[in-house]
Protein backbone atom coordinates (compact mmCIF):
# COMPACT_ATOMS: atom_id res chain seq x y z
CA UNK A 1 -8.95 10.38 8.28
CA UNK A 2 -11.59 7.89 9.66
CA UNK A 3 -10.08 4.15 9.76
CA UNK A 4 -11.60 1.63 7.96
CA UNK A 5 -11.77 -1.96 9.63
CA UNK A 6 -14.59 -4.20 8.96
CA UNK A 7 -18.15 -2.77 7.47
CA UNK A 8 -21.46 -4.07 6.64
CA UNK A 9 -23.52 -1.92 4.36
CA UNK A 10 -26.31 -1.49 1.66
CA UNK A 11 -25.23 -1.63 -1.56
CA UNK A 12 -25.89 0.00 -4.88
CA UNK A 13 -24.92 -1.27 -8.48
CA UNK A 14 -23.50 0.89 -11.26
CA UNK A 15 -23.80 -1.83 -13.99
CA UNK A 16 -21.19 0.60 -16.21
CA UNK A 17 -17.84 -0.21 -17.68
CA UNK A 18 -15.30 2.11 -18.46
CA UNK A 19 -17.25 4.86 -15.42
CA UNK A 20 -14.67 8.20 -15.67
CA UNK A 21 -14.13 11.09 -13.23
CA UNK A 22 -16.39 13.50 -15.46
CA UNK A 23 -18.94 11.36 -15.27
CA UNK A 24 -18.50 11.05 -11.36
CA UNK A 25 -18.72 14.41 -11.26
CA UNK A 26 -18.84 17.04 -13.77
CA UNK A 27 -16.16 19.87 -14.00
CA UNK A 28 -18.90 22.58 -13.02
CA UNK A 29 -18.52 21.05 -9.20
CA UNK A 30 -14.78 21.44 -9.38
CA UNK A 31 -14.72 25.06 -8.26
CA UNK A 32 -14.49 24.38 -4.68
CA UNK A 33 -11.74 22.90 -2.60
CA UNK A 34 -13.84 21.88 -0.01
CA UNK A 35 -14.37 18.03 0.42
CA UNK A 36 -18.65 18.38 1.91
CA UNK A 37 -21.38 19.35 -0.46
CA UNK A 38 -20.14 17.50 -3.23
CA UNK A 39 -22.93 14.66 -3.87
CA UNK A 40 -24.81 17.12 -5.27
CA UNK A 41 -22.88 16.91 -7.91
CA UNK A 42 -22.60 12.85 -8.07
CA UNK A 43 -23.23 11.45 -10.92
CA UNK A 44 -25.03 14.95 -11.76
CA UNK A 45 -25.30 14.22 -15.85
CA UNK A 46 -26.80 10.51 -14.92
CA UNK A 47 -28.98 11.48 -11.79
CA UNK A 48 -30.93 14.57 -13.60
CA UNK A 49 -32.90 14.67 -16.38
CA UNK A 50 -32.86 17.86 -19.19
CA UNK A 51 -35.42 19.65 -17.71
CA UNK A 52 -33.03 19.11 -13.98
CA UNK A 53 -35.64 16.95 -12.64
CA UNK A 54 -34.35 13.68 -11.08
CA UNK A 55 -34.05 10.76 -13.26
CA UNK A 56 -35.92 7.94 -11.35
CA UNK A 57 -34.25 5.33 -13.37
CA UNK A 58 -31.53 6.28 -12.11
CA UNK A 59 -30.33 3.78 -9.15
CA UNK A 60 -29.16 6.68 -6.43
CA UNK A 61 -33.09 8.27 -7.03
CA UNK A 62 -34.64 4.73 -5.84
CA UNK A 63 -35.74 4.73 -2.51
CA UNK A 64 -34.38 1.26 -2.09
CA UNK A 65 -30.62 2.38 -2.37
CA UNK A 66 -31.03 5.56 -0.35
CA UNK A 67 -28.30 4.97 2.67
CA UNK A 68 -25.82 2.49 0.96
CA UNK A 69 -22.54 2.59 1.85
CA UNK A 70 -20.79 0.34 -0.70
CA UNK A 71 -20.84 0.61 -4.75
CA UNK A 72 -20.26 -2.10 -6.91
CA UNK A 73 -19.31 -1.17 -10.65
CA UNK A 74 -17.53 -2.87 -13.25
CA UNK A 75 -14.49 -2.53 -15.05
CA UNK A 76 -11.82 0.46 -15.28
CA UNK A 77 -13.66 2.71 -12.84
CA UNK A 78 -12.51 6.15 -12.34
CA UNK A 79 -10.49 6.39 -15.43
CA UNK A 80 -10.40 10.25 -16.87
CA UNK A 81 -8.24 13.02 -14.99
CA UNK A 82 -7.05 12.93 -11.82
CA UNK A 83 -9.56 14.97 -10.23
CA UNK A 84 -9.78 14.25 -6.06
CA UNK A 85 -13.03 15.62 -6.47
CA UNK A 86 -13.91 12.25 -7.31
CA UNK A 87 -13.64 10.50 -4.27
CA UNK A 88 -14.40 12.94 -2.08
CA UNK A 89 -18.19 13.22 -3.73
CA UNK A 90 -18.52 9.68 -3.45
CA UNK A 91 -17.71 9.82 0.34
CA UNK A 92 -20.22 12.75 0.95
CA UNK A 93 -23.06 10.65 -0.76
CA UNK A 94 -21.70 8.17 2.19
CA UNK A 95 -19.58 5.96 0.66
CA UNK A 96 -16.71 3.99 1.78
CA UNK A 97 -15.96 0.87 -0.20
CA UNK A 98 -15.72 0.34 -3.98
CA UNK A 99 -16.06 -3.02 -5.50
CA UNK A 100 -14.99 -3.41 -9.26
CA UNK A 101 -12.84 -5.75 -11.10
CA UNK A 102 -10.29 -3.08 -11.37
CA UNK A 103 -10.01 0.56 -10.96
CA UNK A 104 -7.86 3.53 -13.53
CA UNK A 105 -4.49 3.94 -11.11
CA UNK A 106 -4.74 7.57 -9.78
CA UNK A 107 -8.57 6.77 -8.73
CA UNK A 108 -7.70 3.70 -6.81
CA UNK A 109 -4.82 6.01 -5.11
CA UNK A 110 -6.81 8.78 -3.90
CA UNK A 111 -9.56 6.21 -2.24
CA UNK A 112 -6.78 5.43 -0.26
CA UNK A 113 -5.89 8.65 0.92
CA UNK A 114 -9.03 9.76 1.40
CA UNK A 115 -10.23 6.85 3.79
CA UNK A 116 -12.15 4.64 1.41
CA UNK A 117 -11.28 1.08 0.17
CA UNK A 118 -11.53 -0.05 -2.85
CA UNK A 119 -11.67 -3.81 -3.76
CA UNK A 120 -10.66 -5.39 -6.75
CA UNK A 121 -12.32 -8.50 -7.09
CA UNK A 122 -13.07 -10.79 -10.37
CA UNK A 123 -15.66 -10.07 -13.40
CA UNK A 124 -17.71 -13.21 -12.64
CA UNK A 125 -17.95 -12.75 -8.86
CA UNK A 126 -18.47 -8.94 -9.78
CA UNK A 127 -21.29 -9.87 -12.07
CA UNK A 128 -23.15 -12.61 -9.80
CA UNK A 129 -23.06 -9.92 -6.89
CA UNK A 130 -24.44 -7.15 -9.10
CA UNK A 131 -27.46 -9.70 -10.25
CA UNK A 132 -28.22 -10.12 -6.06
CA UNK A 133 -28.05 -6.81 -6.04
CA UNK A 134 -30.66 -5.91 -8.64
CA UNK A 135 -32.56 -9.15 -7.79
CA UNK A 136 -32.63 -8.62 -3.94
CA UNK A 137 -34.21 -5.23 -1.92
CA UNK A 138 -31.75 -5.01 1.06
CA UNK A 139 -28.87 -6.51 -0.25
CA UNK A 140 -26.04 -6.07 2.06
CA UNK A 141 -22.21 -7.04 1.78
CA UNK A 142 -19.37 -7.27 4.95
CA UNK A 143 -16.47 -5.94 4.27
CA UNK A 144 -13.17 -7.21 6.68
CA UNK A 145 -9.77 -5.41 5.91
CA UNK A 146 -7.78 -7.28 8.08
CA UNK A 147 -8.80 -11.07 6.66
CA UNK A 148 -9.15 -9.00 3.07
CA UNK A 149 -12.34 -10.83 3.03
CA UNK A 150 -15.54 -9.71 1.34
CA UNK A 151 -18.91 -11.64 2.27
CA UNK A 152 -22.16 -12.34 1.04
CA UNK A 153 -25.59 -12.56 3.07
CA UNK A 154 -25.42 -16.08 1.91
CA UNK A 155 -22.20 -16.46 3.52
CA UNK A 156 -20.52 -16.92 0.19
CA UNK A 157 -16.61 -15.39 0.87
CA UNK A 158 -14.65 -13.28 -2.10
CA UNK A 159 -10.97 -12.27 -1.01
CA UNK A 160 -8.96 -9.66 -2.18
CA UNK A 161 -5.60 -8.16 -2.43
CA UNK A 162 -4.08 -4.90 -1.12
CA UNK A 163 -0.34 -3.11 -0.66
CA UNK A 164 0.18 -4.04 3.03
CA UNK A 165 1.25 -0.72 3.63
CA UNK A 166 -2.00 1.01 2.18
CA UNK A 167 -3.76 -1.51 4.39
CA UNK A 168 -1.93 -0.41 7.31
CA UNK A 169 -2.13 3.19 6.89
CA UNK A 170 -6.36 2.50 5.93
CA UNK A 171 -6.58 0.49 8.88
CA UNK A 172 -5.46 2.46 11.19
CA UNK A 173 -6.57 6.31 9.56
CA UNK A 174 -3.36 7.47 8.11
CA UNK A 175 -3.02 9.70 5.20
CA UNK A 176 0.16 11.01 3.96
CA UNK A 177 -0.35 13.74 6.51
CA UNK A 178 -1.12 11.97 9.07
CA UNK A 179 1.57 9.27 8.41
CA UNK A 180 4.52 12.17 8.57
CA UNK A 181 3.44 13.14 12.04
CA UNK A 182 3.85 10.07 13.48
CA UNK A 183 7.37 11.37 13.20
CA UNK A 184 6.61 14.52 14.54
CA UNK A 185 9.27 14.09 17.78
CA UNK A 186 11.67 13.25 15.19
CA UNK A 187 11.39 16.00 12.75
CA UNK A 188 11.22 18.48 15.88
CA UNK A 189 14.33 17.21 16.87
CA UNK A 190 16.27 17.23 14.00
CA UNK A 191 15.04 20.84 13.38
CA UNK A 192 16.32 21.89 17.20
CA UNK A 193 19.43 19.99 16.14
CA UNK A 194 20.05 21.60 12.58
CA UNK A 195 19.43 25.16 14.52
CA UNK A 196 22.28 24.01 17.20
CA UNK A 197 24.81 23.53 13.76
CA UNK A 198 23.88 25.88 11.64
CA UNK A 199 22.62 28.98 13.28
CA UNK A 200 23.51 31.17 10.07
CA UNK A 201 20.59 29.24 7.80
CA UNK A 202 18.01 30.44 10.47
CA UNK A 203 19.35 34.23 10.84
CA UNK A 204 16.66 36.54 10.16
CA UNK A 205 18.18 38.72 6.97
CA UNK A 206 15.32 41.42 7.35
C-alpha cells in the first residue's frame, strides 16, 4: 500500500449530502475483484447521460477538474453497503484524500486500508472550501498527516483528527496485511517452535 504523508492536489467538489456506495459505483461494476479499471464505473449513473453520452454538467466531465487528487463532499459520505469497490474506484480515478464533515463508518474504514485518507473536517469550513472551489479554476489544497493539518492557497489552516494508529499504519503504508508481516520473524518462529512440541498436529494423515 502506497504511504500517504503530505499532498498537494487539485480538487473537485461533490456538493451532495447523504453520497452512498451505489451511487459511487453501481452494482453492475461489482463483478470483478480486481482493484484497476474501476473509474469507469465512478459515479457511472451521475457522469452519463440516458443515451450513455457524458453528462458535461457533471463536475468529473469538466476539463478544469481532470487530474484532481482530492474530493470534497458533504455530509454522511459513503453510506449504503459495504462494498470495497468503493474506494478502490475512487483511487483509480486518482484519488487519495476525502474531505467531508463526516463519513458512514465502514467507508471511512476501508479508505484506510486501502491507502487513502479521509478528513473529517466541519460543515462551515466544508462549505467555504467548496465555494473556492467552484469560484476558483485551479484550486488546490495541502494535505499534512503528520501535523493533521489541512491548508488553503490562502494559507488559511483546518486541522483534523485521526486514530493514531490508523495514522501510523497510513503513514507509513500498512494495511492489515502488511501490518501482520512486520511480525513475520515472529510468527515463523513460533511455527518452528509449535512443530518442535507438537510434531503429531503436523503429521501428514494421507
Amino acid at each position: 500500500m502506497q504511504p500517504f504523508t503530505t499532498m498537494t492536489g487539485l480538487v473537485a467538489p461533490l456538493d451532495r449530502v447523504n453520497v452512498d456506495t451505489d451511487q459511487i459505483i453501481p452494482k453492475q461494476f461489482l463483478k470483478t475483484i480486481k482493484r484497476t479499471g474501476l473509474r469507469e464505473g465512478l459515479f457511472y449513473d451521475w457522469r452519463k447521460q440516458k443515451d450513455g453520452s457524458q453528462d458535461p454538467a457533471f463536475f468529473l466531465n469538466q476539463p478544469r477538474f481532470q487530474g484532481t487528487t482530492i474530493l470534497l463532499t458533504r455530509d454522511n459520505f459513503g453510506c449504503g453497503s459495504s462494498r470495497e469497490h468503493a474506494p478502490w474506484a475512487l483511487l483509480d480515478q486518482g484519488f487519495r484524500c476525502i474531505i467531508a464533515p463526516s463519513f458512514a463508518d465502514i467507508f471511512y474504514n476501508n479508505c484506510f486500508q486501502n491507502g487513502m485518507l479521509p478528513v473529517m473536517l466541519k460543515a462551515d469550513e466544508v462549505l467555504a472550501m467548496m465555494n473556492d472551489v467552484l469560484t476558483t479554476p485551479g484550486y488546490q489544497l495541502t494535505v499534512d498527516l503528520g501535523n493533521q493539518t489541512v491548508t488553503t492557497p490562502g494559507g488559511i489552516r483546518f486541522r483534523f483528527e485521526i486514530d493514531p494508529f490508523r495514522k501510523d499504519c497510513l503513514y507509513r503504508g500498512l494495511d492489515a496485511i502488511g501490518l501482520t508481516l512486520q511480525h513475520e520473524a515472529s510468527i515463523a518462529a513460533y511455527e518452528t517452535r509449535r512443530k518442535a512440541e507438537t510434531p503429531w498436529l503436523f503429521t501428514d494423515l494421507r
